[in-house]
PDB file of N, CA and C in Angstrom:
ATOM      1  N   UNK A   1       0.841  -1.180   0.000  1.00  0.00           N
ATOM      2  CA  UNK A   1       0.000   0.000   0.000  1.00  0.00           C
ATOM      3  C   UNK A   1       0.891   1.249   0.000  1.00  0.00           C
ATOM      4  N   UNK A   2       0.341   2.402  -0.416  1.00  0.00           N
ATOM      5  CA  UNK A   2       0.905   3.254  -0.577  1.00  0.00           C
ATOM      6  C   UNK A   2       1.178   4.044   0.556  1.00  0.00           C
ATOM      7  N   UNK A   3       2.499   4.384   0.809  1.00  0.00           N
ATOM      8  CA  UNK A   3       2.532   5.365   2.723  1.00  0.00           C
ATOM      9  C   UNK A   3       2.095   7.086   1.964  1.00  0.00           C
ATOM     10  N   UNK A   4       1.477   7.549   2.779  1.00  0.00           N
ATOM     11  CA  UNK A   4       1.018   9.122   3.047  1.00  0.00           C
ATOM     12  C   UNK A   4       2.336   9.774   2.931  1.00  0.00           C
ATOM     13  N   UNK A   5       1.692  10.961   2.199  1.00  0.00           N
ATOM     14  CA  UNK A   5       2.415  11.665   1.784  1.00  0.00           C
ATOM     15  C   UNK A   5       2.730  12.977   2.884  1.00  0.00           C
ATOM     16  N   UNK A   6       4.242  13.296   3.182  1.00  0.00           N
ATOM     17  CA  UNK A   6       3.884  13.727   4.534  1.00  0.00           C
ATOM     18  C   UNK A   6       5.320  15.044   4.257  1.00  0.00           C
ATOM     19  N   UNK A   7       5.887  15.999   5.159  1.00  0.00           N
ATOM     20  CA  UNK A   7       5.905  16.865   4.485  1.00  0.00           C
ATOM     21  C   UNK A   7       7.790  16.806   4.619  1.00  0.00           C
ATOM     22  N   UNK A   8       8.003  15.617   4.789  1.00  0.00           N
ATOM     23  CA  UNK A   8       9.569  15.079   4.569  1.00  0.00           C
ATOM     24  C   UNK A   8       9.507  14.813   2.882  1.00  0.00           C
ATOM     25  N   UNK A   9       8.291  14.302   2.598  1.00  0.00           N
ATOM     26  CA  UNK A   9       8.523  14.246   0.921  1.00  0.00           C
ATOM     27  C   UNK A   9       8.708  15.381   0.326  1.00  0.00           C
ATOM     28  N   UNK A  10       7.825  16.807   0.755  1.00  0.00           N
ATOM     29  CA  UNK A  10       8.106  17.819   0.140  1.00  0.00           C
ATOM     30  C   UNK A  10       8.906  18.213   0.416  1.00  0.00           C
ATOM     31  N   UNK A  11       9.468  18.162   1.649  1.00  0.00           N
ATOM     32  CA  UNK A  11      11.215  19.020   1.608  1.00  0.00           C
ATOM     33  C   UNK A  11      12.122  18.449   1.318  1.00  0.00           C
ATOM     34  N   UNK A  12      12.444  17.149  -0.032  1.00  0.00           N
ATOM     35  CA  UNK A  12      12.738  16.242  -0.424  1.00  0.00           C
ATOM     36  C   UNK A  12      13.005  17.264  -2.283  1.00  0.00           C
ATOM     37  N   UNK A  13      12.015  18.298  -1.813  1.00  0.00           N
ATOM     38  CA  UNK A  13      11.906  18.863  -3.362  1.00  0.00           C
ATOM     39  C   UNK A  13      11.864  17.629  -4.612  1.00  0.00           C
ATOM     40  N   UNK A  14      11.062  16.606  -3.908  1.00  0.00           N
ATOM     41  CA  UNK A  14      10.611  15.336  -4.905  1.00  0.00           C
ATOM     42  C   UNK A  14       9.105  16.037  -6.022  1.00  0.00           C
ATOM     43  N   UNK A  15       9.232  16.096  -7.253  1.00  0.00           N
ATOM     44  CA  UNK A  15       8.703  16.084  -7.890  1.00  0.00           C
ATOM     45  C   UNK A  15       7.088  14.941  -7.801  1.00  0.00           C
ATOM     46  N   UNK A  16       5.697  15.285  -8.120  1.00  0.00           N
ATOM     47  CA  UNK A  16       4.630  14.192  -7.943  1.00  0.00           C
ATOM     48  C   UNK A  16       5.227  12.922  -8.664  1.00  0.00           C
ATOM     49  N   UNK A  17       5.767  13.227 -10.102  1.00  0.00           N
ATOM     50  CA  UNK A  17       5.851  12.106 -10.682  1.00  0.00           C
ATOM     51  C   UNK A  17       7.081  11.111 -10.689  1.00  0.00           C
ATOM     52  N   UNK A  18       8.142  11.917  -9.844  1.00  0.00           N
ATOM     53  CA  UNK A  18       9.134  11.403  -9.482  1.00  0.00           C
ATOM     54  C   UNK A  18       8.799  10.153  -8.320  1.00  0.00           C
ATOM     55  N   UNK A  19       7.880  11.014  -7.342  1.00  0.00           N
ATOM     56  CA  UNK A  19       7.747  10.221  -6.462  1.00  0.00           C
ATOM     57  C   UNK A  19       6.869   8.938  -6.617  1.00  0.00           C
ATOM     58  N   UNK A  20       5.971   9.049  -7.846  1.00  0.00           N
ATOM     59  CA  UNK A  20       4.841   8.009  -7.830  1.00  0.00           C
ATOM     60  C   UNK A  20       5.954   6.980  -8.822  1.00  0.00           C
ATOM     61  N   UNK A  21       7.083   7.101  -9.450  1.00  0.00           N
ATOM     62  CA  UNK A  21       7.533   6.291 -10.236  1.00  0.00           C
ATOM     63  C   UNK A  21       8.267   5.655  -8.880  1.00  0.00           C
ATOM     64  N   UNK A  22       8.522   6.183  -7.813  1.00  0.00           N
ATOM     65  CA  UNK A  22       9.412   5.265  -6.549  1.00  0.00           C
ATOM     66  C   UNK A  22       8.341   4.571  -6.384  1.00  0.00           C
ATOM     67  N   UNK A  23       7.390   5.231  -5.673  1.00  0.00           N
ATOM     68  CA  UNK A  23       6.358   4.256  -5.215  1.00  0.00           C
ATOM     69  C   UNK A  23       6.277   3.223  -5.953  1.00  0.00           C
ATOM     70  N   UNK A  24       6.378   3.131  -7.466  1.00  0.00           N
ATOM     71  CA  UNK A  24       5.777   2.109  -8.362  1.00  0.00           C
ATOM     72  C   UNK A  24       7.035   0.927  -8.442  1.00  0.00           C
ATOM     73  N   UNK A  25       8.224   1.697  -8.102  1.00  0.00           N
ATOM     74  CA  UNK A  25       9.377   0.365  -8.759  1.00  0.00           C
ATOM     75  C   UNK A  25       9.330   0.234  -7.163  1.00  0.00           C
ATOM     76  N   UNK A  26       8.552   0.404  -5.830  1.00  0.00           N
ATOM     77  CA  UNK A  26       9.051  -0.101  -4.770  1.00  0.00           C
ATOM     78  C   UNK A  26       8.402  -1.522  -4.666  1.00  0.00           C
ATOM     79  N   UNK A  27       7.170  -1.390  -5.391  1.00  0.00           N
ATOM     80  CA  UNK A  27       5.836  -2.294  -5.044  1.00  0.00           C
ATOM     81  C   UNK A  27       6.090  -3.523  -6.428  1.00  0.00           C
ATOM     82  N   UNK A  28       6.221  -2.826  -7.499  1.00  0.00           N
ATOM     83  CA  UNK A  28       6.430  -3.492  -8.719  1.00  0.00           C
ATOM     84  C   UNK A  28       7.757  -3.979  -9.710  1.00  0.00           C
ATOM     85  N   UNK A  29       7.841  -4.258 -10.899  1.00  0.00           N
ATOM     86  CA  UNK A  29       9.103  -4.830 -11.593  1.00  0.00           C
ATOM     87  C   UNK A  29       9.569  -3.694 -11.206  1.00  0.00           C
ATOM     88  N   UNK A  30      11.095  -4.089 -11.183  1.00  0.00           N
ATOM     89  CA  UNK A  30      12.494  -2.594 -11.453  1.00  0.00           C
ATOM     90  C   UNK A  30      12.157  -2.010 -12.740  1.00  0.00           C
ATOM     91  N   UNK A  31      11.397  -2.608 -13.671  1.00  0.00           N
ATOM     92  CA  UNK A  31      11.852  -2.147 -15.268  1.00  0.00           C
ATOM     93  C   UNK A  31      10.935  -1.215 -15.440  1.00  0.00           C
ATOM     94  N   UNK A  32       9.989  -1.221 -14.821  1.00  0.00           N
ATOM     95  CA  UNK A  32       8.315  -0.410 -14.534  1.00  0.00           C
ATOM     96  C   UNK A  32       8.900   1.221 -15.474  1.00  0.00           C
ATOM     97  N   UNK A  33       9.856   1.609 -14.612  1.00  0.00           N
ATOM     98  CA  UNK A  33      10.405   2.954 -15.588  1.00  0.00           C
ATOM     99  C   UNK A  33      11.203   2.816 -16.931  1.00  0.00           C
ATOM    100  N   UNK A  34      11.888   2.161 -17.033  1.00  0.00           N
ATOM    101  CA  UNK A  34      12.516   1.710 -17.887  1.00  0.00           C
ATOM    102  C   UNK A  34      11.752   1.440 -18.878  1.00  0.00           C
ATOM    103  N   UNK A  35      10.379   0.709 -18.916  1.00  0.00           N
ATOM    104  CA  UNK A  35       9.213   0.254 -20.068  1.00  0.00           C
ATOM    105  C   UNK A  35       8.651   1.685 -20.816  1.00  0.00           C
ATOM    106  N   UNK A  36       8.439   2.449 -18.999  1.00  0.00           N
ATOM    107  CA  UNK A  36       7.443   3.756 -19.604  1.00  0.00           C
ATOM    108  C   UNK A  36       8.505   4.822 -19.581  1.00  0.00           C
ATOM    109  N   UNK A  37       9.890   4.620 -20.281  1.00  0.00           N
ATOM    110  CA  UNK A  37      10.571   6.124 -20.333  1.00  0.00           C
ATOM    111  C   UNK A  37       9.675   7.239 -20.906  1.00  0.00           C
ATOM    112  N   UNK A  38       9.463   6.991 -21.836  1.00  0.00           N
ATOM    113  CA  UNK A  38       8.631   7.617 -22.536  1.00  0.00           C
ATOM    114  C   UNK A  38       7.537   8.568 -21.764  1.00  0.00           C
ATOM    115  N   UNK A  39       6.830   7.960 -21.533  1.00  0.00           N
ATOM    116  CA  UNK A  39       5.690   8.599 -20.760  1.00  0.00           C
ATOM    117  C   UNK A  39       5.963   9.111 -19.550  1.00  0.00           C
ATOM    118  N   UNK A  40       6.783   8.593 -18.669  1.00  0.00           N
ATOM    119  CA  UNK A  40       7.115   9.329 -17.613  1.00  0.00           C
ATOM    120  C   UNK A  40       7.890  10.706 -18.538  1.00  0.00           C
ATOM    121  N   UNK A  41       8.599  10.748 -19.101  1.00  0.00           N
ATOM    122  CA  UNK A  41       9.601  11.711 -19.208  1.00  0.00           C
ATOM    123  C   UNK A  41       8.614  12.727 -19.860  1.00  0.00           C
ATOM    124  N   UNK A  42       7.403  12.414 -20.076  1.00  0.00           N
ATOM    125  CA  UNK A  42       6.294  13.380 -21.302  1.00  0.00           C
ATOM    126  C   UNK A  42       5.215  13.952 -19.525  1.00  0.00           C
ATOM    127  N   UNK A  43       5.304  12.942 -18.275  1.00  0.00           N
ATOM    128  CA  UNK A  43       4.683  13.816 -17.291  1.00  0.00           C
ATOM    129  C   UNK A  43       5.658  14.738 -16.795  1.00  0.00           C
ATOM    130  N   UNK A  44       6.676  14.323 -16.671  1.00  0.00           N
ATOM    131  CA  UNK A  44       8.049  14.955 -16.053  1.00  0.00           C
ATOM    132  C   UNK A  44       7.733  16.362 -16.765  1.00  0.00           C
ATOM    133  N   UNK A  45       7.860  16.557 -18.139  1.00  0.00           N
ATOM    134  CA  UNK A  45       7.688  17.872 -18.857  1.00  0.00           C
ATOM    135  C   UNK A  45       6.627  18.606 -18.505  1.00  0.00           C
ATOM    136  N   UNK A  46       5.216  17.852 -18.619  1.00  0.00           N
ATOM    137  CA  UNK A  46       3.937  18.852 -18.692  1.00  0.00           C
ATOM    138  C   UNK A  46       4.086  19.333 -17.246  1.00  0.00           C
ATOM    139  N   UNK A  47       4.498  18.608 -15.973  1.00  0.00           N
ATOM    140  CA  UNK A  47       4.310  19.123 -14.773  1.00  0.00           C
ATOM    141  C   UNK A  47       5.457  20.785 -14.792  1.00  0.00           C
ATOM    142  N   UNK A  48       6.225  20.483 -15.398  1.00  0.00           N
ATOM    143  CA  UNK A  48       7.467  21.148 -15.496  1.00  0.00           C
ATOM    144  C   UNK A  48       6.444  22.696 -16.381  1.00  0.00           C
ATOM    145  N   UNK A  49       5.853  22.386 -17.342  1.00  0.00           N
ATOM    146  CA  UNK A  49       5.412  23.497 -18.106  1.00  0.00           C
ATOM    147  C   UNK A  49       4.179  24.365 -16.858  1.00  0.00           C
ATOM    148  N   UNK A  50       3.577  23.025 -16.168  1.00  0.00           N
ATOM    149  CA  UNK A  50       2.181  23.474 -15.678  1.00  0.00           C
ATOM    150  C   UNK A  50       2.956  24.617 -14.235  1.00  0.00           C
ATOM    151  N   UNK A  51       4.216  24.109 -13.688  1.00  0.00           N
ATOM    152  CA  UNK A  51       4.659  24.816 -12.895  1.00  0.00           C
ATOM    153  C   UNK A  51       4.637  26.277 -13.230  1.00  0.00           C
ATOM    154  N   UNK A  52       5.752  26.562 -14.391  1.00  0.00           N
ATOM    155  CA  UNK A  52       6.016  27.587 -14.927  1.00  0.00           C
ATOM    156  C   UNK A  52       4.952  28.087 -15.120  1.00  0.00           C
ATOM    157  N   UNK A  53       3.994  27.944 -15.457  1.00  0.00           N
ATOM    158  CA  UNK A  53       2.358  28.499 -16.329  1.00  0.00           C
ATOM    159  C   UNK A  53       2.021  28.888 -14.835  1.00  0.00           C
ATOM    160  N   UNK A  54       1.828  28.369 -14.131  1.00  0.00           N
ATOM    161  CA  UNK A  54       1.311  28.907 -12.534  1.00  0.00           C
ATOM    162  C   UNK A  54       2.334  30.009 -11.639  1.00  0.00           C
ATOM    163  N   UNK A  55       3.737  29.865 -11.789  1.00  0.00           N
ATOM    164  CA  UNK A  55       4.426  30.694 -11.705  1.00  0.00           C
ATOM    165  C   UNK A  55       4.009  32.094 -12.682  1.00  0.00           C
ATOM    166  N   UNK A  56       4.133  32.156 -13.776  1.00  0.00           N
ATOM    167  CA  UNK A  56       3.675  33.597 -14.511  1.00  0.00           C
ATOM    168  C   UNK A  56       2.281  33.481 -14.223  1.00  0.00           C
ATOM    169  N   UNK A  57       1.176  32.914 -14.078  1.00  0.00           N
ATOM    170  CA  UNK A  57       0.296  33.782 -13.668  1.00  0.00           C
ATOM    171  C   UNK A  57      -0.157  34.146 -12.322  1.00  0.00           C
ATOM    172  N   UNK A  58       1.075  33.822 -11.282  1.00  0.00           N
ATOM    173  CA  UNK A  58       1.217  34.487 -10.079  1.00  0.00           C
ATOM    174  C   UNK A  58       1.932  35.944 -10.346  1.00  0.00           C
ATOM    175  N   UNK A  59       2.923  35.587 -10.774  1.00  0.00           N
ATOM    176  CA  UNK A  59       3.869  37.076 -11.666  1.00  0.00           C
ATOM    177  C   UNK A  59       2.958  37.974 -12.000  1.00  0.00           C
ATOM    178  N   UNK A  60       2.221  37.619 -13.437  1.00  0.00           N
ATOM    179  CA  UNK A  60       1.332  38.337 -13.709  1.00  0.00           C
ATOM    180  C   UNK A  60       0.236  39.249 -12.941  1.00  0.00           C
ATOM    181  N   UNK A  61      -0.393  38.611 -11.591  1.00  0.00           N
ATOM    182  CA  UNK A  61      -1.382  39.093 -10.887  1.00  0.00           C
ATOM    183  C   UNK A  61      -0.667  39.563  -9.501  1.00  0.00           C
ATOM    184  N   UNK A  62       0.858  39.868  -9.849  1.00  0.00           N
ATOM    185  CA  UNK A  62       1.372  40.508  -8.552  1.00  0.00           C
ATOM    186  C   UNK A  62       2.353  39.867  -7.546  1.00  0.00           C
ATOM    187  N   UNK A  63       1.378  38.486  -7.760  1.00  0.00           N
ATOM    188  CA  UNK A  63       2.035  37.848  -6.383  1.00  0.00           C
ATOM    189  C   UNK A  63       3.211  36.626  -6.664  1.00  0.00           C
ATOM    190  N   UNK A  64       3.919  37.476  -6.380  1.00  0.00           N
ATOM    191  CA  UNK A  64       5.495  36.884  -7.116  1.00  0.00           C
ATOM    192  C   UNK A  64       6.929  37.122  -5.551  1.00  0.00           C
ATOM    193  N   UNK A  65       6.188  37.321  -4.743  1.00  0.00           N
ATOM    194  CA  UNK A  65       7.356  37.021  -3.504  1.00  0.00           C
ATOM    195  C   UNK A  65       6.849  35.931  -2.900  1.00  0.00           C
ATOM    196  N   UNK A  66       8.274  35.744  -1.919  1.00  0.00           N
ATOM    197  CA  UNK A  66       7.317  34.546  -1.067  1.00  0.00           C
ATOM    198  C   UNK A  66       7.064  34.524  -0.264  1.00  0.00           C
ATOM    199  N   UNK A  67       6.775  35.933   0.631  1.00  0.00           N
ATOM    200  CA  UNK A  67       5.592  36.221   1.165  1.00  0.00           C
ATOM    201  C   UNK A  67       4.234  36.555   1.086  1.00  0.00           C
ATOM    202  N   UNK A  68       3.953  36.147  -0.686  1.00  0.00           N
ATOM    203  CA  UNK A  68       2.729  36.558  -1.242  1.00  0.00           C
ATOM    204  C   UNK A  68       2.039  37.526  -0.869  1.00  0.00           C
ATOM    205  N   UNK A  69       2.855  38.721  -0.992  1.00  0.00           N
ATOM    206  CA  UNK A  69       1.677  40.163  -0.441  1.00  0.00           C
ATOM    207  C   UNK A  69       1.916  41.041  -1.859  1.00  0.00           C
TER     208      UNK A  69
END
């Protein structure tokens, strides 16, 4: 089963899909990534774009420190 996600993972600066490909080669084959390079490396990107896209439209509407004021 899968352990909770708790906030040692995030200060791990582990990526979602980084972490769900551990989870997957912990439980399943080693090759599990190795089969889906492909596709992992195509979530790896969009998360990577969706970041940036949420970053500028924080920029955009001001709130661009990280104290968000």
């Amino acid at each position: 089963m899968l352990e909770t996600i708790t906030m040692t993972h995030m200060e791990n600066k582990q990526t979602a899909v980084e972490w769900l490909v551990e989870q997957i080669t912990k439980y399943h084959d080693k090759e599990f990534a190795t089969y889906y390079k492909a596709e992992i490396d195509q979530a790896e990107q969009m998360e990577k774009q969706q970041l940036q896209e949420s970053y500028m439209e924080g920029y955009d509407e001001g709130v661009y420190d990280r104290d968000y004021k």
